[in-house]
N, C-alpha and C. Protein backbone atom coordinates (compact mmCIF):
# COMPACT_ATOMS: atom_id res chain seq x y z
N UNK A 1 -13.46 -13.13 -7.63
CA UNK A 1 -12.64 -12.11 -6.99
C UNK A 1 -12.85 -10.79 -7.71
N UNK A 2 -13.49 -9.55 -6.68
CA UNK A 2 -13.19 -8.29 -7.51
C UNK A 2 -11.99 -7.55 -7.59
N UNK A 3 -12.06 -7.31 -8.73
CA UNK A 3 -10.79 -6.18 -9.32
C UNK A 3 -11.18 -5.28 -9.78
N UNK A 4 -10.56 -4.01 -9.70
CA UNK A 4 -11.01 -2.82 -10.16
C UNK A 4 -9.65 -2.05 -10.91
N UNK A 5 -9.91 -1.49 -11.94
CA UNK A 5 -8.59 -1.38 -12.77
C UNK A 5 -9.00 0.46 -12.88
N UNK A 6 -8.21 1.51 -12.34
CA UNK A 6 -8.45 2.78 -12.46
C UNK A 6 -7.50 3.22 -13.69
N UNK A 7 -7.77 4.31 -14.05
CA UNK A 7 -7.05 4.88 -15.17
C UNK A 7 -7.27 6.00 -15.38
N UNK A 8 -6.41 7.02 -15.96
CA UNK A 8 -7.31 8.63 -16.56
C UNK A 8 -6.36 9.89 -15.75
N UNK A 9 -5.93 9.19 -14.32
CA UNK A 9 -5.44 10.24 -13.76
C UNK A 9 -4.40 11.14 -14.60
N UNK A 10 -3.91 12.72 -13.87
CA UNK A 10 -2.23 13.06 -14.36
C UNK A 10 -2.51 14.44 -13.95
N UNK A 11 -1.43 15.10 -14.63
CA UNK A 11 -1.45 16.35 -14.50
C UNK A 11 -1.94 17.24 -15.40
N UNK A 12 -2.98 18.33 -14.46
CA UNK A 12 -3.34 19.02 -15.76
C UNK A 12 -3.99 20.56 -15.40
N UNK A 13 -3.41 21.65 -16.23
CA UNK A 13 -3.36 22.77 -15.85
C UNK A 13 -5.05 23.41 -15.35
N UNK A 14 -5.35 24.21 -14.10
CA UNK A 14 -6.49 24.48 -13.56
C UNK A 14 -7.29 25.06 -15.08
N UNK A 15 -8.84 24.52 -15.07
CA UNK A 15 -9.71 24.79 -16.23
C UNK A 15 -9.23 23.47 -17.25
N UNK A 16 -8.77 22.85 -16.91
CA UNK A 16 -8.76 22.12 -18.02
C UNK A 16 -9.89 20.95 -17.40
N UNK A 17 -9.06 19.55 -18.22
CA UNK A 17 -9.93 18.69 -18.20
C UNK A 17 -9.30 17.31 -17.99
N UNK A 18 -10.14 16.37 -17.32
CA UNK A 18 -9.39 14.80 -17.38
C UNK A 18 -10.87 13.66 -17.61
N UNK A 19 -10.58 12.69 -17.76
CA UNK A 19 -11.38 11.54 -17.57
C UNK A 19 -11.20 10.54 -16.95
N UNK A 20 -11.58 9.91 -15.92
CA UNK A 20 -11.50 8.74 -15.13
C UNK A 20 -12.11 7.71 -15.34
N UNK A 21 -11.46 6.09 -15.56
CA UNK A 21 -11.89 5.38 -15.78
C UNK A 21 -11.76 4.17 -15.01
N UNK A 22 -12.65 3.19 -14.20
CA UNK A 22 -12.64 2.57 -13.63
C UNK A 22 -13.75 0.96 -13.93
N UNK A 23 -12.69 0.07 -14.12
CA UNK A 23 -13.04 -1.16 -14.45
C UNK A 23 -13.52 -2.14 -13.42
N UNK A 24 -14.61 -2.82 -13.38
CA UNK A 24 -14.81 -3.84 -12.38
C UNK A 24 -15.08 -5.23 -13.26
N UNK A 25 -14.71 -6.24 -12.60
CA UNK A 25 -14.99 -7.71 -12.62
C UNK A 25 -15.06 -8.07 -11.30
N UNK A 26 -15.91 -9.52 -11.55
CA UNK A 26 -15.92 -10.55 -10.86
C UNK A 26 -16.88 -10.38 -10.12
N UNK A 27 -17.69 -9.53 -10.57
CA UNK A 27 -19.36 -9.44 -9.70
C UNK A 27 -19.80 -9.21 -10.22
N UNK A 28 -21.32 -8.83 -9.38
CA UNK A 28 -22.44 -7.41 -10.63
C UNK A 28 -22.32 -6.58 -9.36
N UNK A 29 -22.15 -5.47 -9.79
CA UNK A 29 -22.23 -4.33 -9.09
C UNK A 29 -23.31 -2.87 -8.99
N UNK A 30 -23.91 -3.14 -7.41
CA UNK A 30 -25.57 -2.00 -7.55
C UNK A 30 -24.83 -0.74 -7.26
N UNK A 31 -23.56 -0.67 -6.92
CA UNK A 31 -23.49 0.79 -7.03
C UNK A 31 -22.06 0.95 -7.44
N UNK A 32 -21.71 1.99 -8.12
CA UNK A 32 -20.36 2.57 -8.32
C UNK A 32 -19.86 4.34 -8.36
N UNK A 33 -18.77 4.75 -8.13
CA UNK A 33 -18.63 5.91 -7.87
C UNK A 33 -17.11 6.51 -7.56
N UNK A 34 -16.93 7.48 -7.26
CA UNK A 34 -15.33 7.92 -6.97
C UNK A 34 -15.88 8.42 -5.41
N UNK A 35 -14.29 8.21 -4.92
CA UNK A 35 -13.91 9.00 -3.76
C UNK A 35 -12.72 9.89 -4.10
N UNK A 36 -12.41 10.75 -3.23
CA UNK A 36 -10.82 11.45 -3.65
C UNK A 36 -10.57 11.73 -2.18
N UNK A 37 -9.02 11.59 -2.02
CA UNK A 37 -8.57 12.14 -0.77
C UNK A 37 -7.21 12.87 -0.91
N UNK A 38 -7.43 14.14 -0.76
CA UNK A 38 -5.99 15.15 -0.74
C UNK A 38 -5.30 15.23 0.95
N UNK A 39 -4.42 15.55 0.48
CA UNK A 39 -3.25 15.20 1.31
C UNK A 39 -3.79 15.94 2.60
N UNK A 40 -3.72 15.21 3.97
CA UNK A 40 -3.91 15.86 5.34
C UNK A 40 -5.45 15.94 5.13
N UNK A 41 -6.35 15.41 4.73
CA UNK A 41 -7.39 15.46 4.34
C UNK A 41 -8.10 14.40 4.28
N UNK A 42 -9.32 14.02 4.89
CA UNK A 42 -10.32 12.47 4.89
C UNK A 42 -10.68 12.34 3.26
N UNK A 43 -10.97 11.03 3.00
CA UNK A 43 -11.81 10.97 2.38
C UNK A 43 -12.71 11.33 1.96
N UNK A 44 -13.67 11.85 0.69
CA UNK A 44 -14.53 12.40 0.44
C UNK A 44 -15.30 11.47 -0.66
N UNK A 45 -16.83 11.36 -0.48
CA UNK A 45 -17.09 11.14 -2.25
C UNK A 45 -17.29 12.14 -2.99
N UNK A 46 -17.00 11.63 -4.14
CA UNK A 46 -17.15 12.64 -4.95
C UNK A 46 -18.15 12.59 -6.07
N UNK A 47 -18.61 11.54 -6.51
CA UNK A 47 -19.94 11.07 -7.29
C UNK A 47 -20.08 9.60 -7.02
N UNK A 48 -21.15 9.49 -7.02
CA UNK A 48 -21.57 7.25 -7.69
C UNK A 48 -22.84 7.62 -8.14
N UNK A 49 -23.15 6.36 -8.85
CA UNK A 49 -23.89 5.93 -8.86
C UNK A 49 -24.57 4.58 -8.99
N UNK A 50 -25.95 4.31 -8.75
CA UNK A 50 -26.58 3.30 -8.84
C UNK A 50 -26.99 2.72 -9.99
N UNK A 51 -26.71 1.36 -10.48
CA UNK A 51 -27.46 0.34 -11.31
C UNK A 51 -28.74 1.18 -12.47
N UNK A 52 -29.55 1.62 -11.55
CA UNK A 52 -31.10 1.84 -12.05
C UNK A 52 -30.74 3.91 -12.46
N UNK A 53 -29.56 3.75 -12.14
CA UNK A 53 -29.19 5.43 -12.95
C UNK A 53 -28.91 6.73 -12.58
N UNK A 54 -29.66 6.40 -10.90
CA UNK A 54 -29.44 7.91 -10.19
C UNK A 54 -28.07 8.27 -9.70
N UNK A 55 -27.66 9.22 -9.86
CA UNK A 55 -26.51 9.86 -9.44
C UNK A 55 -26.42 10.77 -8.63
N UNK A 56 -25.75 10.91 -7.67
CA UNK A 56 -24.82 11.89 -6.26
C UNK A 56 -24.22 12.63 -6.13
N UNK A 57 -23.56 14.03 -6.49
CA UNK A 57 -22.65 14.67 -6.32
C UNK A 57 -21.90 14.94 -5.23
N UNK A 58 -21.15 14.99 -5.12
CA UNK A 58 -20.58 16.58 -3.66
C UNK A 58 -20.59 17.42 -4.17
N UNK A 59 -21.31 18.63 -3.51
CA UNK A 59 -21.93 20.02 -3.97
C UNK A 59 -20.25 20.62 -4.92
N UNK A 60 -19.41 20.52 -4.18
CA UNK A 60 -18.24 20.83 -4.41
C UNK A 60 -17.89 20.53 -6.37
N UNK A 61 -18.46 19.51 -6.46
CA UNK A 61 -17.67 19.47 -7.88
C UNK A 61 -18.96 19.54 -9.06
N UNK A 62 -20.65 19.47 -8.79
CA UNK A 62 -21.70 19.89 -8.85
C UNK A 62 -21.40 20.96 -10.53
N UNK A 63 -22.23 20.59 -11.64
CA UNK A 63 -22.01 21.70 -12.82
C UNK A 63 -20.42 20.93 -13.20
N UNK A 64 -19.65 20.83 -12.39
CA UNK A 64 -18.33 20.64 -13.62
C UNK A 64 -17.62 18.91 -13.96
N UNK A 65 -17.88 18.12 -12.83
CA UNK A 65 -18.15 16.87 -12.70
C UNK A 65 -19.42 15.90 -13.24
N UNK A 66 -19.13 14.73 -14.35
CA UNK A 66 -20.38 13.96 -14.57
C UNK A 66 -19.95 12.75 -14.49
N UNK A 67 -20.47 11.96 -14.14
CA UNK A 67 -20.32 10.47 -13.52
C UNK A 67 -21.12 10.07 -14.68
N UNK A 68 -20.46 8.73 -15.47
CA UNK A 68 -21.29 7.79 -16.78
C UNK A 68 -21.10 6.38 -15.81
N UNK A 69 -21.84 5.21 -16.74
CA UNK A 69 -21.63 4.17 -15.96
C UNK A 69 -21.96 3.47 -17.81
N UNK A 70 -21.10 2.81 -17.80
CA UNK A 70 -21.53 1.63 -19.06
C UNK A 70 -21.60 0.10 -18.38
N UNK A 71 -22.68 -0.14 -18.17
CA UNK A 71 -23.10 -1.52 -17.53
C UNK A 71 -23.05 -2.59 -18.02
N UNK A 72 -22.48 -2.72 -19.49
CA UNK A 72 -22.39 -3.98 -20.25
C UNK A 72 -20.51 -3.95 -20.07
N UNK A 73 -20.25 -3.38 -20.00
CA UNK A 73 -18.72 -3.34 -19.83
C UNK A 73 -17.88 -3.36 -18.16
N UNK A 74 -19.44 -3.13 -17.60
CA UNK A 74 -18.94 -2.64 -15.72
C UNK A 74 -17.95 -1.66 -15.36
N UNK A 75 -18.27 -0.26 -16.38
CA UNK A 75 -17.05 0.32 -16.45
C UNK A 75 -17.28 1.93 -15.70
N UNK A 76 -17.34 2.62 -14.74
CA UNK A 76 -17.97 4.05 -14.43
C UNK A 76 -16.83 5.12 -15.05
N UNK A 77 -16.99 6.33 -15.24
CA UNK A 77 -16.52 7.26 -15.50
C UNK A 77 -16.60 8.03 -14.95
N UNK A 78 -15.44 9.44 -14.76
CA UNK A 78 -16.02 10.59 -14.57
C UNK A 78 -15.06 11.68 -14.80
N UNK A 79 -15.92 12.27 -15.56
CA UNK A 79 -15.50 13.45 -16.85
C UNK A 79 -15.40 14.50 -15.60
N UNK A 80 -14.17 15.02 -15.86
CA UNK A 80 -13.82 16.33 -14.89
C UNK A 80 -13.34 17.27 -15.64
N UNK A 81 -14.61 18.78 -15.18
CA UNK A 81 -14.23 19.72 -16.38
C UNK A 81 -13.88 20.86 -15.31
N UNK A 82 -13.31 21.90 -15.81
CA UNK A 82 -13.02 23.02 -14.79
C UNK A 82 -12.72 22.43 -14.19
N UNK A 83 -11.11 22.31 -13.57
CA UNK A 83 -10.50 22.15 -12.72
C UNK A 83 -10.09 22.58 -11.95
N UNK A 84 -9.97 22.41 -10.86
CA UNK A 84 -9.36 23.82 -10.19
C UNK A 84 -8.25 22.62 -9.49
N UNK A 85 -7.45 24.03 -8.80
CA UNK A 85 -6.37 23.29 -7.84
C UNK A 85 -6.85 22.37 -6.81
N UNK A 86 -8.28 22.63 -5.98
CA UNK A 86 -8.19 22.11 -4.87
C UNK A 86 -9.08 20.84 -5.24
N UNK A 87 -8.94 20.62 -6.73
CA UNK A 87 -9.29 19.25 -7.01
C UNK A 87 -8.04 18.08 -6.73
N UNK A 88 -7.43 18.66 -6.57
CA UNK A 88 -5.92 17.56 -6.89
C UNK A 88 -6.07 16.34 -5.55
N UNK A 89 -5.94 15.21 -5.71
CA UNK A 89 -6.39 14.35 -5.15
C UNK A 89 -5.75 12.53 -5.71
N UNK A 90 -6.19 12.02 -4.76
CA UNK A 90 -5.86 10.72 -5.21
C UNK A 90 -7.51 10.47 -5.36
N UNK A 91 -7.83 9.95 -6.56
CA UNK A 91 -8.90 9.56 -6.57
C UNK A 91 -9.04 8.12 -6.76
N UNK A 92 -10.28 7.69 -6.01
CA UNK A 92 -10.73 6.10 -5.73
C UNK A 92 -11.89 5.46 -5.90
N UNK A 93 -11.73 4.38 -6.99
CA UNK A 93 -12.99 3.98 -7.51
C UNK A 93 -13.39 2.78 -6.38
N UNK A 94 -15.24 3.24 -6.40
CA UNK A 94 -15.46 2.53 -4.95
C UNK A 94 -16.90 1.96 -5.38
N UNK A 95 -16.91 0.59 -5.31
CA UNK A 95 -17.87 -0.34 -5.97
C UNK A 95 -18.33 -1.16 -4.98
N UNK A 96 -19.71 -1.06 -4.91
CA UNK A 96 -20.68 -2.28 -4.28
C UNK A 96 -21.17 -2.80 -5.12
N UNK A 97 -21.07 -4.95 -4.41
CA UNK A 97 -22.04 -5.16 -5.40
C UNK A 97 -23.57 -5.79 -4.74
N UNK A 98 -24.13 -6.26 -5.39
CA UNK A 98 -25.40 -6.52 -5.23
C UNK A 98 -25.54 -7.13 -3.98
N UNK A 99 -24.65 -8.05 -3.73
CA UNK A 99 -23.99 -8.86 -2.23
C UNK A 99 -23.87 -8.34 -1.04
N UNK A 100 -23.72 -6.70 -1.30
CA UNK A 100 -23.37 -6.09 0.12
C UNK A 100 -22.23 -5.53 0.14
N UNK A 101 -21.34 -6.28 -0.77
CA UNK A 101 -19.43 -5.77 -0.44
C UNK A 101 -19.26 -4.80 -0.69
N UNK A 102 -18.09 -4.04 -0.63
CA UNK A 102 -17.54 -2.57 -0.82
C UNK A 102 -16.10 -3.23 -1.32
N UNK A 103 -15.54 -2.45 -2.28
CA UNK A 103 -14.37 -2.72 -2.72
C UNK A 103 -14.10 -1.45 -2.87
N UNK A 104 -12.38 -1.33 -3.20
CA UNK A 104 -11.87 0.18 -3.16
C UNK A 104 -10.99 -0.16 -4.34
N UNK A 105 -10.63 0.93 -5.10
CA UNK A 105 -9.62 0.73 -6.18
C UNK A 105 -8.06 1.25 -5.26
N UNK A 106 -7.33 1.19 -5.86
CA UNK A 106 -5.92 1.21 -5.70
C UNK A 106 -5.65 3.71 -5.40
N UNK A 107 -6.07 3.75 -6.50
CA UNK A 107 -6.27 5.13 -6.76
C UNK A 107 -5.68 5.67 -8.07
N UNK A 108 -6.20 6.76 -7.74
CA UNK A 108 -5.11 7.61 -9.34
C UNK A 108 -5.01 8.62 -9.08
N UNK A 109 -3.92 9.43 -9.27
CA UNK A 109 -3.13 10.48 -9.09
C UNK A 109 -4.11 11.86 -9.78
N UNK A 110 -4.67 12.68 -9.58
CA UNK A 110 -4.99 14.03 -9.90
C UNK A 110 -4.26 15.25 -9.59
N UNK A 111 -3.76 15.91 -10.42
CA UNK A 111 -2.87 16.96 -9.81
C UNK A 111 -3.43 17.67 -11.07
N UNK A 112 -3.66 19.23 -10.25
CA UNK A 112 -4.56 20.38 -11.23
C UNK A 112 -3.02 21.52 -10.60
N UNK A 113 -2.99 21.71 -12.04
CA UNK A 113 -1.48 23.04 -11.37
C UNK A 113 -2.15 24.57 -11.68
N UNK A 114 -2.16 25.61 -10.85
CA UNK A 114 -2.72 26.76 -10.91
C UNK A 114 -1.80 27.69 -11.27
């Protein structure tokens, strides 16, 4: 059974900084990454990446956003620098694994105050 354990979210004044952390078990997983969705607003991704290393942005967070992945731990990251307000979001760790599946994390709270 996969589980995905998020962490890192909160509040934090525009220009600053947070870290996101998102745990997987119970598979191997070929891809991992965030989504975020602000209020009245779809879904978006916002980085993943793949197993073998390459990484994705949305132009949007591009220069201030970096996506890590520690693969002995199944654990992705993503370091958010410069913040701005219209980052504020529920963000969602979103994992495939090798199988085909898609799993979604629960989310975590981002709020950037300007």
């Amino acid at each position: 059974q996969v589980q995905l354990v998020e962490s890192g979210g909160g509040l934090v004044q525009a220009g600053g900084s947070l870290r996101l952390s998102c745990v997987a078990s119970g598979s191997i997983f070929s891809a991992m990454g965030w989504h975020r969705q602000a209020p009245g607003k779809q879904r978006e991704l916002v980085a993943h990446t793949i197993s073998l290393g390459s990484t994705r942005y949305a132009e949007s967070v591009k220069g201030r956003f970096t996506i890590s992945r520690d693969n002995a731990k199944n654990t992705v990251y993503l370091e958010m620098n410069s913040l701005k307000a219209e980052d504020s979001a529920v963000y969602y760790c979103n994992v495939r694994t090798i199988y085909g599946m898609e799993y979604w994390g629960n989310g975590t709270l981002v709020t950037v105050s300007s």
